[in-house]
Protein backbone atom coordinates (compact mmCIF):
# COMPACT_ATOMS: atom_id res chain seq x y z
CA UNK A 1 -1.84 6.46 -20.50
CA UNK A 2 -2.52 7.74 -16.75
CA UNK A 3 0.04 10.20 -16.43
CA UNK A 4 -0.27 12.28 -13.73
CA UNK A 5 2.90 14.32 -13.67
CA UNK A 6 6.33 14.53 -15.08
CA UNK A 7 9.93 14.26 -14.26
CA UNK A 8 11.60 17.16 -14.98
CA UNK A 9 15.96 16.70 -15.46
CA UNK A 10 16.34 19.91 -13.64
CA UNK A 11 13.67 20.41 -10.89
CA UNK A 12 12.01 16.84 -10.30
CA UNK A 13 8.45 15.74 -10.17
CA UNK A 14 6.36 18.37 -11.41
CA UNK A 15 2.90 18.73 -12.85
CA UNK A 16 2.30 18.24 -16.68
CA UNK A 17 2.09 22.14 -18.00
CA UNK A 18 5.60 22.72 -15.88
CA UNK A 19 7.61 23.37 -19.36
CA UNK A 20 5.23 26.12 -20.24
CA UNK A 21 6.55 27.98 -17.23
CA UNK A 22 9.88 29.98 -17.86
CA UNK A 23 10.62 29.58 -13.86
CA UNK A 24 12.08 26.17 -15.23
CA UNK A 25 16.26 26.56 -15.36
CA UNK A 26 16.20 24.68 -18.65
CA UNK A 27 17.05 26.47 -21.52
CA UNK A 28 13.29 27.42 -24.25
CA UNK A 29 14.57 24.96 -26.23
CA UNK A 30 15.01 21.82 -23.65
CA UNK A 31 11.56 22.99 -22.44
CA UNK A 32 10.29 23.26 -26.19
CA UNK A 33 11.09 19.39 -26.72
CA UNK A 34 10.43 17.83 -23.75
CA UNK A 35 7.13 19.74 -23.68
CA UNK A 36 6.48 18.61 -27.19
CA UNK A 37 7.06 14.59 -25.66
CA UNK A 38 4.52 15.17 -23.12
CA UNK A 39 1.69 16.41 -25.30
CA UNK A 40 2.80 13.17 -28.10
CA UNK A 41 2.65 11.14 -24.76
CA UNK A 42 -0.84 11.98 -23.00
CA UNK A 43 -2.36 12.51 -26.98
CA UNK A 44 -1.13 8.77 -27.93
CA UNK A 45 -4.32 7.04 -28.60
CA UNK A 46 -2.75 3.76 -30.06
CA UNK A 47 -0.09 2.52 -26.89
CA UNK A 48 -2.86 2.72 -24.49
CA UNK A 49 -5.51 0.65 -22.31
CA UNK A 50 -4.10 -2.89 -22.83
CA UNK A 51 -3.89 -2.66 -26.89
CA UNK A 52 -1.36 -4.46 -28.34
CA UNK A 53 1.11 -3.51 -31.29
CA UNK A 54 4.12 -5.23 -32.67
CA UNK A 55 7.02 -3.19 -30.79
CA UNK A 56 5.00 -3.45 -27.09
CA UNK A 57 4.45 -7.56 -27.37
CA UNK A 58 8.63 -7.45 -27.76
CA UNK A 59 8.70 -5.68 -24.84
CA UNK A 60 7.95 -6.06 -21.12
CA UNK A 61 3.97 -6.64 -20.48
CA UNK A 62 4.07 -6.38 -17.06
CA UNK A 63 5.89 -2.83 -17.33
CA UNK A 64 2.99 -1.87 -20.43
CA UNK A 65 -0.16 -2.78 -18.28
CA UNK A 66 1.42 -0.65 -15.28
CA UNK A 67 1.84 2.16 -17.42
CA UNK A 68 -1.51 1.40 -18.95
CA UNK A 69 -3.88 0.93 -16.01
CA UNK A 70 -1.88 2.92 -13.25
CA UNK A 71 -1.15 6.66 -12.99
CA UNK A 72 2.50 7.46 -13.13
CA UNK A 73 5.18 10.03 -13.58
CA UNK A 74 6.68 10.46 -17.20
CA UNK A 75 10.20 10.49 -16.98
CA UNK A 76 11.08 12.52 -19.97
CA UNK A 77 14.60 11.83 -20.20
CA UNK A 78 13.62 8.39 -21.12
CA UNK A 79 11.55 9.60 -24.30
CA UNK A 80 14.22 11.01 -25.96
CA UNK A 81 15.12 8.29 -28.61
CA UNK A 82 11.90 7.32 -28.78
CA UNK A 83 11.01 10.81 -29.83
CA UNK A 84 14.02 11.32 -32.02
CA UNK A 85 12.55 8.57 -34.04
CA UNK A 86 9.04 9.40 -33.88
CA UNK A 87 9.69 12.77 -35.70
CA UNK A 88 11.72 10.64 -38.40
CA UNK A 89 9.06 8.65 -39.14
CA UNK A 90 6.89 11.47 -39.88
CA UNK A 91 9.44 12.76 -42.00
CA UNK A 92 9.66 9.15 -44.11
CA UNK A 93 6.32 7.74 -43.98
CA UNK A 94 4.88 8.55 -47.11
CA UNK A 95 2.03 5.70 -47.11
CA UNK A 96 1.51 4.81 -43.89
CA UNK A 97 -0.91 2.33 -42.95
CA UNK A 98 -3.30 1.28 -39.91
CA UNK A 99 -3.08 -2.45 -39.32
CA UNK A 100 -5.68 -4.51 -37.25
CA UNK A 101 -5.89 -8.13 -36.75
CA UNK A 102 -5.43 -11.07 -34.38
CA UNK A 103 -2.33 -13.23 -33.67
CA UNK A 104 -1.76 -15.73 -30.92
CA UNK A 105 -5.05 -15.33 -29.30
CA UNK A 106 -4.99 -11.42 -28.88
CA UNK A 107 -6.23 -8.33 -31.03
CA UNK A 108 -3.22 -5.94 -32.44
CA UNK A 109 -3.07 -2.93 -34.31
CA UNK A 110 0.34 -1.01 -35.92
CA UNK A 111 1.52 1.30 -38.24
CA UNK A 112 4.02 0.96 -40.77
CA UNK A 113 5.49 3.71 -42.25
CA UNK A 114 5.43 2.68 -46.27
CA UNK A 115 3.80 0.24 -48.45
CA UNK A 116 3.63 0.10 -51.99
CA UNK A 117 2.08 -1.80 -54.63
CA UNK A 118 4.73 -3.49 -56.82
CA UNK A 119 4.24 -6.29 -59.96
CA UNK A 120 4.65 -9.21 -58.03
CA UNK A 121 3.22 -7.93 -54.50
CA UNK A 122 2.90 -5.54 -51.73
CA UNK A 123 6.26 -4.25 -50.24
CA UNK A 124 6.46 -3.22 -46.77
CA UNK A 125 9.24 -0.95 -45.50
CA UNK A 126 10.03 0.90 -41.43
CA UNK A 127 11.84 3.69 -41.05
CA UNK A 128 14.71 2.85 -38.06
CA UNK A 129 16.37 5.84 -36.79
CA UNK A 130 19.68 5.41 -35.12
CA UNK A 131 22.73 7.08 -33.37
CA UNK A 132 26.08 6.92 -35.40
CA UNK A 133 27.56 4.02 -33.00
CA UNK A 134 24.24 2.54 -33.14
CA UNK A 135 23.88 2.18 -36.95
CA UNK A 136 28.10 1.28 -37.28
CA UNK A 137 26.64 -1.74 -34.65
CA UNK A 138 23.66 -2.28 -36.79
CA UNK A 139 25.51 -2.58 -40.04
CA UNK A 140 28.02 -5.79 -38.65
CA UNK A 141 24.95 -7.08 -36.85
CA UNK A 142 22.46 -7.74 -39.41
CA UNK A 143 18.49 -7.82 -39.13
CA UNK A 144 17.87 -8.10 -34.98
CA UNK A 145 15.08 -10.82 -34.15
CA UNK A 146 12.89 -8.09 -32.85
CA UNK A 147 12.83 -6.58 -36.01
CA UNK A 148 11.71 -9.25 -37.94
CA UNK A 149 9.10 -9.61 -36.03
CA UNK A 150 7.64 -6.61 -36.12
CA UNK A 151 7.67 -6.05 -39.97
CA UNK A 152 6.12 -9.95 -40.28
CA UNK A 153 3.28 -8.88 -37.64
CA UNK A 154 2.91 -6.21 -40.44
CA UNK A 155 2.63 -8.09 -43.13
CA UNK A 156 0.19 -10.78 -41.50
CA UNK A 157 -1.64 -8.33 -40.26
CA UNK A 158 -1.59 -6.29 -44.02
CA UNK A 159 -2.69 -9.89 -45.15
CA UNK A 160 -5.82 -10.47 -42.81
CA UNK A 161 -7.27 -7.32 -43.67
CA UNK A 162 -7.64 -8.60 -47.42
CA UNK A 163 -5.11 -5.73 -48.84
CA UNK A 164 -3.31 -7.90 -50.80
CA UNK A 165 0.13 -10.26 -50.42
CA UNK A 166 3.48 -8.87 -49.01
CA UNK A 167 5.90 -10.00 -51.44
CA UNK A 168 8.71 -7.94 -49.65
CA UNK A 169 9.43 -6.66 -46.35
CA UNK A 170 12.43 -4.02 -45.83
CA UNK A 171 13.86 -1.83 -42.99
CA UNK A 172 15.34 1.63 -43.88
CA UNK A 173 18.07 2.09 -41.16
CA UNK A 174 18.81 5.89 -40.39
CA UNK A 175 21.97 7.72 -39.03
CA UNK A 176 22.75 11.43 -39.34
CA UNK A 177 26.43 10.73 -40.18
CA UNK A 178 25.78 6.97 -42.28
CA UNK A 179 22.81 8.00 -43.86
CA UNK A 180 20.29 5.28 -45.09
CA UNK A 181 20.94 1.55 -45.20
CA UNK A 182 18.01 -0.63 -46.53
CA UNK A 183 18.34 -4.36 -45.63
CA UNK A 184 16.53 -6.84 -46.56
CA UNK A 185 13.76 -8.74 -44.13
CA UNK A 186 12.27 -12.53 -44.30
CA UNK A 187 9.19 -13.55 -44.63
CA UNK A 188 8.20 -15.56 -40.99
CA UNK A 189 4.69 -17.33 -40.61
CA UNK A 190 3.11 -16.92 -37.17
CA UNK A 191 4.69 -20.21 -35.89
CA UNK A 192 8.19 -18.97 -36.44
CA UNK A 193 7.31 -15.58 -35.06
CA UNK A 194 6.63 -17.43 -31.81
CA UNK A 195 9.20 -19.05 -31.31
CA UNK A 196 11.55 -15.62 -31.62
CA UNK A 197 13.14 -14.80 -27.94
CA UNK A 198 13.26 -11.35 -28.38
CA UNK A 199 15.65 -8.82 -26.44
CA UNK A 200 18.09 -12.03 -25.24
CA UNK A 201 15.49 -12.92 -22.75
CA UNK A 202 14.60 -16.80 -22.14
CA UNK A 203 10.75 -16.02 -22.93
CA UNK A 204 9.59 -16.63 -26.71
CA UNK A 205 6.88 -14.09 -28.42
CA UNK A 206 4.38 -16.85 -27.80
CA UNK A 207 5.33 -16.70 -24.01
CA UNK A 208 4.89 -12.94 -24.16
CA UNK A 209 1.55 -12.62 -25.71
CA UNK A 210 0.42 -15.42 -23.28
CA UNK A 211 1.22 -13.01 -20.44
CA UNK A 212 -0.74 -10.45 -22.25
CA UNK A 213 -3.38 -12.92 -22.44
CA UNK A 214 -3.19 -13.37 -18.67
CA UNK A 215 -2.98 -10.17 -17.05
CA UNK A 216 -5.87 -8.87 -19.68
CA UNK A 217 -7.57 -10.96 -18.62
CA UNK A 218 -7.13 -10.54 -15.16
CA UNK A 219 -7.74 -6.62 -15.45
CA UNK A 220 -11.43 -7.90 -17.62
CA UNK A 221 -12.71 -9.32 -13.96
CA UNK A 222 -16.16 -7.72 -13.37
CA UNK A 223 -14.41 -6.85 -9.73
CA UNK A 224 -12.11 -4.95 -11.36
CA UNK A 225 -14.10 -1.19 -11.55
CA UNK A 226 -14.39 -1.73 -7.76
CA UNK A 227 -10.78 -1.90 -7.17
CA UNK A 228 -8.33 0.58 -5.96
CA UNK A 229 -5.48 1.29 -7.69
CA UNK A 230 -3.16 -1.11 -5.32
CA UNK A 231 -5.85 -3.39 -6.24
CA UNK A 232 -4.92 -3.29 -9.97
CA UNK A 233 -1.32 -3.41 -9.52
CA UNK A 234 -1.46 -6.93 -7.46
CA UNK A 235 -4.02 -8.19 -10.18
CA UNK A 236 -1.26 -7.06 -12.63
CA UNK A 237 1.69 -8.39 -10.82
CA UNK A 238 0.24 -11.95 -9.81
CA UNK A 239 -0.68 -12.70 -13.45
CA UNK A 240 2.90 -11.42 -15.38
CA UNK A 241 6.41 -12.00 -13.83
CA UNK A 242 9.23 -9.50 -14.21
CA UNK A 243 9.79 -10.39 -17.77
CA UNK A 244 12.26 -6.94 -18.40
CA UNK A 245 14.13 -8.20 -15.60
CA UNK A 246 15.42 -10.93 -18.18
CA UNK A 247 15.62 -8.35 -20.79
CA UNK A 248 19.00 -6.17 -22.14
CA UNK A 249 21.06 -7.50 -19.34
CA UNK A 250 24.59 -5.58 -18.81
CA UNK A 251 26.60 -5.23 -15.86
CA UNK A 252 24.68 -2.84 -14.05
CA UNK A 253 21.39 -4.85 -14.29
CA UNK A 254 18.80 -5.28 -16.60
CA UNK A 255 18.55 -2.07 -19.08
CA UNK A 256 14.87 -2.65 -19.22
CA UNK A 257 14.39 -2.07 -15.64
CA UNK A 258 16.62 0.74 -15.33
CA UNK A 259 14.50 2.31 -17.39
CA UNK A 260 11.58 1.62 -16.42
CA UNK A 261 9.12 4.39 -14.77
CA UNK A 262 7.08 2.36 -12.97
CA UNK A 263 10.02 0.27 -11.64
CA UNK A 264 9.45 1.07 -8.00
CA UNK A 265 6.04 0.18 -8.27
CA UNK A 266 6.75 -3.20 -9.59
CA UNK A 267 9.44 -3.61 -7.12
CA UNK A 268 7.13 -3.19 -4.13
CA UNK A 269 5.04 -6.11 -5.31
C-alpha cells in the first residue's frame, strides 16, 4: 500500500517514523502500538496492488483500489480492531494455510487460520475476535452472510489447489469476557456465494467482484504507467461506484465511508 504518512490522534498528519519520536504527547505505550500498526501496514504483502482475498471482495472495491494504487495517509485510529484481531490470530492459528485460486473471473489468495485433517474430511476453522457487546450481538445473531462467505472462498479455494475435501467449516468467535464460541458454518457452492449481499448493501458478491473485474482492468490499460496520480483516481472512479456508500448504513451515514481514509479523495470525483 502507498502510504505516505500517518494520522497521528494527538498531533495530526505526520510522517511514518513520528511514533519513534518521544516529542509525541502520547503516552510509550500508545506510540508502541500504533507504531507496531504502521510497520504490519506498509510490511503487508498480501492486501496490496489489486489482489483479491475473501474479506476485501466483501468490502468496498472502489475504497481497496484507492488505497491500493494511490498514496494516502494511514489513519491509525481506524486500525485498531483490525489489529486487535490480527494479534489473535497469531495467537490461534496453529495450521495456517496460503490459499490461491480463481472465483468469478478473478485470481484470490487468503489465509485461514486452522485446518486439520479429520476421518471423513478436511475441517476449516477462523479465529473471530470480538468486543464483549460485540460477541453478546454475535451470539443472538447467528453466522453473518459475510462470514460464510469467507470460510466457503476457503474451502473452494482449499479444494482447487488439490489438498483434499472440506468436510467442515467452523468459526471460533472470541471475547475477553465470553470466551470462545464455535458455531457451526455451511457449505455454499460458488453460485450461492454470489448471490450473498454482503454488509446490507443492494450489490451481491457477484456484483462486487465484477467491479473488481472492471476497475482492474481499467488500471491494466497500457496508458496507465503514463498517468498521474489524478489520472488513476478518475480511471478508478469511472469504472466502480461508491459501493461503501450502500454499506453499514446508520443514522449518521454510511459507517463504511466514515471510515474510510481515502474518503475525501473519492468524494472529489
Amino acid at each position: 500500500m502507498p502510504i505516505t504518512a500517518i494520522l497521528c490522534p494527538a498531533c495530526g498528519e505526520q510522517p511514518l517514523n513520528h511514533f519513534e519520536s518521544s516529542s509525541c504527547p502520547l503516552s510509550p505505550s500508545e506510540r508502541g502500538w500504533y507504531d507496531w500498526i504502521v510497520m504490519h501496514e506498509l510490511n503487508d504483502k498480501l492486501h496490496c496492488d489489486g489482489t483479491l482475498t475473501p474479506t476485501r471482495l466483501l468490502t468496498c472495491p472502489r475504497m481497496v483500489l484507492l488505497c491500493d494504487y494511490l498514496p494516502y495517509t494511514l489513519n491509525v485510529a481506524f486500525h485498531n480492531s483490525p489489529a486487535v484481531g490480527t494479534k489473535i490470530h497469531e495467537a490461534t492459528s496453529r495450521s495456517a494455510l496460503r490459499l490461491k485460486g480463481r472465483l468469478f473471473g478473478l485470481d484470490f489468495e487468503g489465509e485461514c487460520d486452522n485446518h486439520v485433517e479429520t476421518p471423513t474430511g478436511w475441517w476449516i476453522d477462523d479465529t473471530k475476535s470480538h468486543s464483549d457487546y460485540r460477541m453478546s450481538r454475535v451470539t443472538k445473531e447467528g453466522v453473518s452472510p459475510e462470514l460464510e462467505v469467507q470460510l466457503n472462498i476457503y474451502r473452494l479455494l482449499f479444494e482447487q489447489m488439490g489438498l483434499g475435501t472440506i468436510s467442515r467449516l467452523t468459526a471460533s468467535h472470541f471475547s475477553p469476557y465470553f470466551g470462545f464460541r464455535v458455531v457451526e458454518v455451511p457449505i455454499m457452492d460458488e453460485d450461492w456465494i454470489g448471490q450473498v449481499r454482503p454488509l446490507g448493501n443492494p450489490f451481491t458478491v457477484k456484483q462486487l467482484a465484477g467491479f473488481y473485474q472492471n476497475g482492474l482492468a481499467a488500471l491494466a490499460d497500457p496508458q496507465y504507467v503514463t498517468q498521474s496520480y489524478e489520472g488513476h483516481a478518475y480511471r478508478i472512479a469511472s469504472a466502480i461506484p461508491k459501493v461503501g456508500a450502500e454499506m453499514l448504513k446508520t443514522k449518521e451515514g454510511s459507517w463504511m465511508c466514515n471510515h474510510c481514509e481515502v474518503r475525501g479523495l473519492c468524494d472529489s470525483l
